[in-house]
C-alpha atoms as a PDB file:
ATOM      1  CA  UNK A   1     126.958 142.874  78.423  1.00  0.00           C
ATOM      2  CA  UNK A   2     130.522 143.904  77.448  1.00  0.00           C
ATOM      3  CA  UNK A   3     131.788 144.658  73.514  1.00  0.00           C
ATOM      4  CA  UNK A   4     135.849 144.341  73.145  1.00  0.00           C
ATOM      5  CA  UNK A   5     136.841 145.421  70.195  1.00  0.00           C
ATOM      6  CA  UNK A   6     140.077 143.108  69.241  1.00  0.00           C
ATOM      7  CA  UNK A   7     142.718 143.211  66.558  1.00  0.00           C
ATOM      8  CA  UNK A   8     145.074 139.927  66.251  1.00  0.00           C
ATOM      9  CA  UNK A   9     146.973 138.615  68.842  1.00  0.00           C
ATOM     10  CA  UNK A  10     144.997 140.348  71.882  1.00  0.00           C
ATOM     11  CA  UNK A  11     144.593 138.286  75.015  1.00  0.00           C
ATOM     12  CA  UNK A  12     141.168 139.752  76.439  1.00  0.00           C
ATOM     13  CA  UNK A  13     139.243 137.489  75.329  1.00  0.00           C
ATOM     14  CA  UNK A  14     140.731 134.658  77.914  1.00  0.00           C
ATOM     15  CA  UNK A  15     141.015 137.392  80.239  1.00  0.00           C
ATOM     16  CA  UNK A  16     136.697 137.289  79.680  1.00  0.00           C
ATOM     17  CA  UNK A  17     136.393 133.912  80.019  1.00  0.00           C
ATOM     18  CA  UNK A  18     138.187 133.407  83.210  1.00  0.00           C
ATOM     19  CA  UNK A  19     135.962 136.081  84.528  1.00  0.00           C
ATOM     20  CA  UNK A  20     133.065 133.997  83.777  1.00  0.00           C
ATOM     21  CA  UNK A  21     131.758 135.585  80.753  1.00  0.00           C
ATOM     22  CA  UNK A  22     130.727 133.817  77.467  1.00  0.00           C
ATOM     23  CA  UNK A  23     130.716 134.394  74.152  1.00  0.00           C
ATOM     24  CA  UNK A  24     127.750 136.171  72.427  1.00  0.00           C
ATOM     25  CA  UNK A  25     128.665 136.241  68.681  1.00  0.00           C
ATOM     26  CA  UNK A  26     131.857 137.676  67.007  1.00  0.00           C
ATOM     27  CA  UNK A  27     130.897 140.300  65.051  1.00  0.00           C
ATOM     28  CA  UNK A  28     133.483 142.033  62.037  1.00  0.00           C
ATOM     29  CA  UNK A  29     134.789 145.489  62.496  1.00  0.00           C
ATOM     30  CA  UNK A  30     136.963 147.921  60.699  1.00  0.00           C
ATOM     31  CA  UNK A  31     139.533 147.895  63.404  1.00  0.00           C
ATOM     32  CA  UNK A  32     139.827 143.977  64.529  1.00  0.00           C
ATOM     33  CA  UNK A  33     137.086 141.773  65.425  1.00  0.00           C
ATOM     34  CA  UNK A  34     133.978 143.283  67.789  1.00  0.00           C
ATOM     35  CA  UNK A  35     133.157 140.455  70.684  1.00  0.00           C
ATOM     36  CA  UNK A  36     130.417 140.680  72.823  1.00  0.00           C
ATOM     37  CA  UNK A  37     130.530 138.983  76.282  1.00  0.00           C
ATOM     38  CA  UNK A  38     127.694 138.283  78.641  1.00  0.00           C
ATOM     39  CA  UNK A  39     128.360 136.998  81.849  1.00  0.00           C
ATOM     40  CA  UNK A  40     126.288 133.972  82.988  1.00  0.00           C
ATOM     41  CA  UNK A  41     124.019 135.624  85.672  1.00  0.00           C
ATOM     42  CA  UNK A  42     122.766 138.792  82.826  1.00  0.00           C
ATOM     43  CA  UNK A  43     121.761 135.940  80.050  1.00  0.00           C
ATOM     44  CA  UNK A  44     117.586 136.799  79.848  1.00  0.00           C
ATOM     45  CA  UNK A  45     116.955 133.370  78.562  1.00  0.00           C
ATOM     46  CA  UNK A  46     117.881 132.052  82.040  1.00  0.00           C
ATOM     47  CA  UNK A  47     115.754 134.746  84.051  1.00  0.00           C
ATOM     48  CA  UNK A  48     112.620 133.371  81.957  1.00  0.00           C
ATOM     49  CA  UNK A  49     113.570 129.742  82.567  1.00  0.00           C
ATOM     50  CA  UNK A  50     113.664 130.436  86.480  1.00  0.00           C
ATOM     51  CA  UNK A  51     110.542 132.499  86.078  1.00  0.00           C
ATOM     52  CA  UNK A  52     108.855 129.635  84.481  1.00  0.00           C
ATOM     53  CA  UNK A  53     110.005 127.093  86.821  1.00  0.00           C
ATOM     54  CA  UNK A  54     109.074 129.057  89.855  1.00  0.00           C
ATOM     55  CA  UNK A  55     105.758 129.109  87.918  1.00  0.00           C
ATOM     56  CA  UNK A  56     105.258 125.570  87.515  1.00  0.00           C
ATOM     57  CA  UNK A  57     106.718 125.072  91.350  1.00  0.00           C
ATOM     58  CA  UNK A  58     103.689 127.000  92.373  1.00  0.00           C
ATOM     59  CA  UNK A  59     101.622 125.528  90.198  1.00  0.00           C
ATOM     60  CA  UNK A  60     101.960 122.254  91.099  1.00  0.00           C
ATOM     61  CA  UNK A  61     102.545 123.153  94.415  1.00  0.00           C
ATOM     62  CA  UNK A  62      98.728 124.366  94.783  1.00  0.00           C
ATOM     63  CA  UNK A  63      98.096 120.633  92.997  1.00  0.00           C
ATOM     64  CA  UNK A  64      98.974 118.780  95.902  1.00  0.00           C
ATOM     65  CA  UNK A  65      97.601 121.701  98.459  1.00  0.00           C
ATOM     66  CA  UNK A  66      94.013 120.909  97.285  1.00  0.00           C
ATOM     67  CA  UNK A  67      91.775 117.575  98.517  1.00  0.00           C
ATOM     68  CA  UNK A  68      91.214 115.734  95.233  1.00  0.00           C
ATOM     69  CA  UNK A  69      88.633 113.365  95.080  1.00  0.00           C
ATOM     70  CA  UNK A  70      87.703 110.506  92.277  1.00  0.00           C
ATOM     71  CA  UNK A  71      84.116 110.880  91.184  1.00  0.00           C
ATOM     72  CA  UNK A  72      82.130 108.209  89.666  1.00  0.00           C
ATOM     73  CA  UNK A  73      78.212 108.312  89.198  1.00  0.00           C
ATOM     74  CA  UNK A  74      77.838 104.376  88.535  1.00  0.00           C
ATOM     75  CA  UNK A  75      80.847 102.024  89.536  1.00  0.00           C
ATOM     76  CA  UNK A  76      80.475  98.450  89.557  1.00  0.00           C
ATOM     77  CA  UNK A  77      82.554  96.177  91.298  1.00  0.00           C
ATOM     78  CA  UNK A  78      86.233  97.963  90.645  1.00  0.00           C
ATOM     79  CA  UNK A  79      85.024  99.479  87.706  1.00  0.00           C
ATOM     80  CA  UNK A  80      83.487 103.109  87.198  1.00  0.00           C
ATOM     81  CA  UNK A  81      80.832 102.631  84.453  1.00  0.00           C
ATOM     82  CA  UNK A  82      79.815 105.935  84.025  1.00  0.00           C
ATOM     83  CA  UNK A  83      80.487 109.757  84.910  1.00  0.00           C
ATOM     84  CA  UNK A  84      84.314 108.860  85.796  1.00  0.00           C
ATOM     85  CA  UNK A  85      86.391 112.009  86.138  1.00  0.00           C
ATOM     86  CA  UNK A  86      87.879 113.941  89.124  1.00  0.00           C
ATOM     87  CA  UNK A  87      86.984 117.050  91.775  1.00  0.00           C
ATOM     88  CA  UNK A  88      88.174 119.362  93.905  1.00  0.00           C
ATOM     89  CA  UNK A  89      86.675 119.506  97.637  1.00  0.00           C
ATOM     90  CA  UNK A  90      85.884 122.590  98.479  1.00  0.00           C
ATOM     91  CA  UNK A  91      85.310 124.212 102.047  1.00  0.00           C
ATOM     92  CA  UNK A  92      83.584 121.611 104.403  1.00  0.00           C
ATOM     93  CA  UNK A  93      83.887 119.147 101.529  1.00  0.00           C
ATOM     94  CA  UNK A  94      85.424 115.347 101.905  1.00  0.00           C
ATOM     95  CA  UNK A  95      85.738 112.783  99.571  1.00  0.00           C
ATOM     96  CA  UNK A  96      83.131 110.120  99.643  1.00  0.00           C
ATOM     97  CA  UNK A  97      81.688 106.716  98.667  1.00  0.00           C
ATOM     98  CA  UNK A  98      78.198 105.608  98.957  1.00  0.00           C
ATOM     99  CA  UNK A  99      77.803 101.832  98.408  1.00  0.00           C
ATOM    100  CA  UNK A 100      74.413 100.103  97.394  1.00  0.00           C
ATOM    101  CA  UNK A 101      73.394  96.309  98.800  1.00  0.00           C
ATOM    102  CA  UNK A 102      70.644  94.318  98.501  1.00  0.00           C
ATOM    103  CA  UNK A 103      71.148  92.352 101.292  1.00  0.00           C
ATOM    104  CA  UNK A 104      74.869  91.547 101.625  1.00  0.00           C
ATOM    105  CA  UNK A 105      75.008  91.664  97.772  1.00  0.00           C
ATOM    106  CA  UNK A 106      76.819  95.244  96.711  1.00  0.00           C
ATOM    107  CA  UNK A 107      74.879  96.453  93.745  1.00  0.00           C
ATOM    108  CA  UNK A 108      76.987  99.313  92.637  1.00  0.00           C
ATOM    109  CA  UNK A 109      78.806 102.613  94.447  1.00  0.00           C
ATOM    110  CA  UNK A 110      79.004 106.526  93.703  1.00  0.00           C
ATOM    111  CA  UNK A 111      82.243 108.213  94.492  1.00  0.00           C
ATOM    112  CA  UNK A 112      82.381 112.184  94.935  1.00  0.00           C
ATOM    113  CA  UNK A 113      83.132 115.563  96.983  1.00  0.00           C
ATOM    114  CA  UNK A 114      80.720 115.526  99.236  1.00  0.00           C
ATOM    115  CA  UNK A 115      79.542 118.814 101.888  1.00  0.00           C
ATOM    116  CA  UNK A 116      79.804 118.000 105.383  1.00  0.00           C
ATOM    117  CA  UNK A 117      80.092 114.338 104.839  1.00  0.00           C
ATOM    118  CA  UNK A 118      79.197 111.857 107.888  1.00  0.00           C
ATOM    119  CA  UNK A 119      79.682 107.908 107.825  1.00  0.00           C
ATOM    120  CA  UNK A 120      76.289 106.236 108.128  1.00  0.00           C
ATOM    121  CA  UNK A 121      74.574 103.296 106.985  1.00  0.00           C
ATOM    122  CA  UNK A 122      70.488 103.515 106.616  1.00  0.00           C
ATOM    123  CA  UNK A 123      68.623 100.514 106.099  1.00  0.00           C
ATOM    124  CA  UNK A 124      65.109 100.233 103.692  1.00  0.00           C
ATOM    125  CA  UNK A 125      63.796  96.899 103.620  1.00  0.00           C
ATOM    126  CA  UNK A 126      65.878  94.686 102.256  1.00  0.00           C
ATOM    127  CA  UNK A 127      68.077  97.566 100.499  1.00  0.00           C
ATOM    128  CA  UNK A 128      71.658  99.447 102.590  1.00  0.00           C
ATOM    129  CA  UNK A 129      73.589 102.455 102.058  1.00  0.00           C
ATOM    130  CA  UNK A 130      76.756 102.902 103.063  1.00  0.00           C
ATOM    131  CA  UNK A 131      78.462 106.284 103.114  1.00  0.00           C
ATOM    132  CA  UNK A 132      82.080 106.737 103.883  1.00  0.00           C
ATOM    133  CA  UNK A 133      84.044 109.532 104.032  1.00  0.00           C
ATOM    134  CA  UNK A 134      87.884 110.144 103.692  1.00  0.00           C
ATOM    135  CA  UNK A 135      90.657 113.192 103.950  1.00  0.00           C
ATOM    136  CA  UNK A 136      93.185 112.259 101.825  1.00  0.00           C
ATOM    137  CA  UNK A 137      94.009 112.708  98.396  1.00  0.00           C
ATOM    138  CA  UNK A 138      91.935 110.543  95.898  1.00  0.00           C
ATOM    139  CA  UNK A 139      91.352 108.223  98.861  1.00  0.00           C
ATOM    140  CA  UNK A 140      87.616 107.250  97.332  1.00  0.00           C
ATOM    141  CA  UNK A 141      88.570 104.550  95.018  1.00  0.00           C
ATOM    142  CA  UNK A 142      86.954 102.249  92.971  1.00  0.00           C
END
């Protein structure tokens, strides 16, 4: 920060500007006018607004670093019916999607993060479950 104390008619203050300081505030004094100049760079406003979008850069930088998976106790058809919401996979964790038949009629489908998921189909009577699994970002839809 730099304080110039003017009286009428002085030229610093263009002298300032061309240097690439700004304004602050004028301020009166007993011997001319008291200006205070910041240059650009020295503002602390603009250190906190890089600070916070460094911040959020990391922040959402660790949003797209992470598997997210949809999760969704009870979906029928395209529709999750019940316990809709999101997770994070953890370590050994995929996303999956079990699907229900009775016989080649889907009854409904769970969707989660699932530990050391493997595709497989198992077969009870006349009832099938399907599990796939999938590496990519909310790639278990509805």
């Amino acid at each position: 920060m730099t304080t110039v104390f003017l009286s009428s008619g002085c030229d610093a203050t263009s002298k300032l500007y061309k240097a690439g300081y700004w304004l602050s505030s004028p301020i009166p004094h007993s011997a001319g006018i008291e200006y205070t100049f910041r240059h650009p760079n020295k503002h602390p406003r603009e250190k906190m607004n890089i600070l916070l979008l460094m911040s959020l850069s990391l922040l959402y930088l660790k949003e797209v670093l992470v598997l997210q998976c949809n999760v969704c106790i009870y979906s029928n058809g395209w529709k999750c019916m019940a316990g809709k919401g999101i997770c994070i996979a953890k370590d050994n964790e995929s996303c999956s999607t079990i699907y229900y038949y009775r016989g080649e009629k889907p009854l409904y489908s769970q969707h989660m993060c699932k530990r050391k998921c493997q595709e497989e189909t198992s077969t009870k009577a006349d009832l099938m479950r399907a599990t796939l699994c999938c590496n990519k970002h909310l790639c278990n839809i509805f």
